[in-house]
Protein backbone atom coordinates (compact mmCIF):
# COMPACT_ATOMS: atom_id res chain seq x y z
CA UNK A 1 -1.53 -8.81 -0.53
CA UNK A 2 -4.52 -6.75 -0.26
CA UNK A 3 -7.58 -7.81 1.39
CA UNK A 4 -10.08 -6.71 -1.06
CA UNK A 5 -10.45 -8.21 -4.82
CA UNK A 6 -8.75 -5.46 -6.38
CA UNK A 7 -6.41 -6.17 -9.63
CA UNK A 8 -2.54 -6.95 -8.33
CA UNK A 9 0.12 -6.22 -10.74
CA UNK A 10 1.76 -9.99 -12.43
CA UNK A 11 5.00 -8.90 -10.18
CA UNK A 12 3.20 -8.84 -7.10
CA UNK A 13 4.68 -5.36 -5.97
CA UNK A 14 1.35 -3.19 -6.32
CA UNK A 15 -2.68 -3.29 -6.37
CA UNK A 16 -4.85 -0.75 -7.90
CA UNK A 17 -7.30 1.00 -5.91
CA UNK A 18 -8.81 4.38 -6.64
CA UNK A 19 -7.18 4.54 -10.05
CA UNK A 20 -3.61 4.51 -8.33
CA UNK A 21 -0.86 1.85 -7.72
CA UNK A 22 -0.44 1.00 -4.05
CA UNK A 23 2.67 -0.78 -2.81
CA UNK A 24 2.11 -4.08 -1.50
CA UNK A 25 3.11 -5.50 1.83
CA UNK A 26 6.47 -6.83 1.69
CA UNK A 27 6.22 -10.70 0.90
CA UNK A 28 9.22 -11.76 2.60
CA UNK A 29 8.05 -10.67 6.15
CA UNK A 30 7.11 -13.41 8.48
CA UNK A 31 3.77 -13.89 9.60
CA UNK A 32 4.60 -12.49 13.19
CA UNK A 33 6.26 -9.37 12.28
CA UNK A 34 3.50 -8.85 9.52
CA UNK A 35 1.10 -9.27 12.09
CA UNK A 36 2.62 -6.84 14.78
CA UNK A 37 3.05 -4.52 11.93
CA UNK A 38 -0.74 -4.62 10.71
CA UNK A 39 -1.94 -4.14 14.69
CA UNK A 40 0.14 -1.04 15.34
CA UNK A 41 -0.95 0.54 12.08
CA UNK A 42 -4.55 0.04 12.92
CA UNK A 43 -4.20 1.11 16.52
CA UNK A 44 -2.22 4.25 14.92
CA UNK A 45 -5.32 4.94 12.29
CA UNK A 46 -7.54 4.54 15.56
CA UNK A 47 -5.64 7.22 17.20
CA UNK A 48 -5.42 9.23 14.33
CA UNK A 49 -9.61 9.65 14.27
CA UNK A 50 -9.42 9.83 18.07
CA UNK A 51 -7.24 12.68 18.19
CA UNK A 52 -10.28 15.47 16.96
CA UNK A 53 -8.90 18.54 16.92
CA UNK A 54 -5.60 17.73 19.11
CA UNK A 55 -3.09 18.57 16.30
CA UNK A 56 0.20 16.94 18.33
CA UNK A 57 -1.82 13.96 19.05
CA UNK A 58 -2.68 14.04 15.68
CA UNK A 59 0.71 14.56 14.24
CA UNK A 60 2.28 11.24 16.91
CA UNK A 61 -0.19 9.00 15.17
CA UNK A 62 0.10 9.96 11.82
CA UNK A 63 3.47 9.18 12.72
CA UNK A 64 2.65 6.18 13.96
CA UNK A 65 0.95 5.12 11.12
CA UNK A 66 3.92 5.92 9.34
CA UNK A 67 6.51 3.45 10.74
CA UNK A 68 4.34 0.64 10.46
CA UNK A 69 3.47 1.27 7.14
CA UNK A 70 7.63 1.28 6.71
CA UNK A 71 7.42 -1.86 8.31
CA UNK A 72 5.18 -3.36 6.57
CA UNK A 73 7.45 -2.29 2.85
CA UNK A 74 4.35 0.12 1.88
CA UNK A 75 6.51 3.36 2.18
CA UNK A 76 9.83 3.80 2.22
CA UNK A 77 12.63 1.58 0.59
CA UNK A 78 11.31 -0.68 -1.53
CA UNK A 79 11.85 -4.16 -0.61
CA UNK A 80 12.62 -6.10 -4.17
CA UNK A 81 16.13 -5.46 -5.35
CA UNK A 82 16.27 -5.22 -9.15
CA UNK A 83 16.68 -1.71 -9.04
CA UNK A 84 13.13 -0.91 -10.66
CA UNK A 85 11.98 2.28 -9.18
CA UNK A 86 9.02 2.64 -7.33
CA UNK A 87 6.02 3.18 -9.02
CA UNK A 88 3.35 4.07 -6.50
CA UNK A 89 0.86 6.72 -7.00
CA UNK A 90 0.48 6.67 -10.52
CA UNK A 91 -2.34 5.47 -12.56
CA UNK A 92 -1.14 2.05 -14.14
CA UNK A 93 -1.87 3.33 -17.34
CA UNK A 94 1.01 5.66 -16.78
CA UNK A 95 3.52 3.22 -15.31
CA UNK A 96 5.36 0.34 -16.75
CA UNK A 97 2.28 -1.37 -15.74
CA UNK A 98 0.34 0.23 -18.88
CA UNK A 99 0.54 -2.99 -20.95
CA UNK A 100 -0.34 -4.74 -17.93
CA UNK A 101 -3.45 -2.50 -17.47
CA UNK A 102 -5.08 -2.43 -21.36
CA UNK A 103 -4.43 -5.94 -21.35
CA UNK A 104 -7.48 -6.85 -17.79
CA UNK A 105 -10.89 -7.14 -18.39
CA UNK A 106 -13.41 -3.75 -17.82
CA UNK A 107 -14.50 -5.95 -14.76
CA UNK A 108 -11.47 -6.31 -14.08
CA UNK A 109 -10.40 -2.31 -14.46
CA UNK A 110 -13.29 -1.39 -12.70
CA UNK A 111 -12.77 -2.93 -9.57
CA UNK A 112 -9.48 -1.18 -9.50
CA UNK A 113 -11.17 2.63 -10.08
């Protein structure tokens, strides 16, 4: 679930943030692994503004960011198993979602652009 109030799609899959959907952390991952998961990719976004103008130390922790994104279910396979496809990066207007979308609040829309 994402930290800030922005809107979350009814399924719980996605949150809209900068006019896009974002995947949302897998829900069936225990709090440990979640956790793990959440400290390497912040110690891998650390190292990717530490590494300046070192593009291989660059490159290892956008890597590292990466994999524990893919561990946390943000990238990769998706982790529900109804076969809907996955949806991220477009504007929920232009998604399944659309109904979804009209159907908030301007507030509500807003905190999502």
């Amino acid at each position: 679930m994402p930290q800030k109030d922005y809107p979350q799609t009814p399924d719980g899959r996605y949150f809209v943030s900068r006019g896009r959907l974002w995947r949302c952390t897998d829900p069936s991952l225990d709090d440990s692994a979640r956790r793990a998961a959440v400290k390497a990719l912040m110690q891998a976004r650390r190292a990717v503004q530490l590494a300046g103008d070192d593009a291989d130390a660059e490159a290892e922790a956008r890597a590292g960011v990466d994999a524990a994104k893919r561990r946390l279910g943000e990238r990769g396979p998706v982790w529900w198993d109804d076969g809907a496809p996955d949806e991220g990066g477009f504007h929920p207007r232009n998604s399944s979602y659309a109904e979804w979308w009209h159907a908030l609040s301007e507030a509500e829309r807003a905190r999502g652009e």
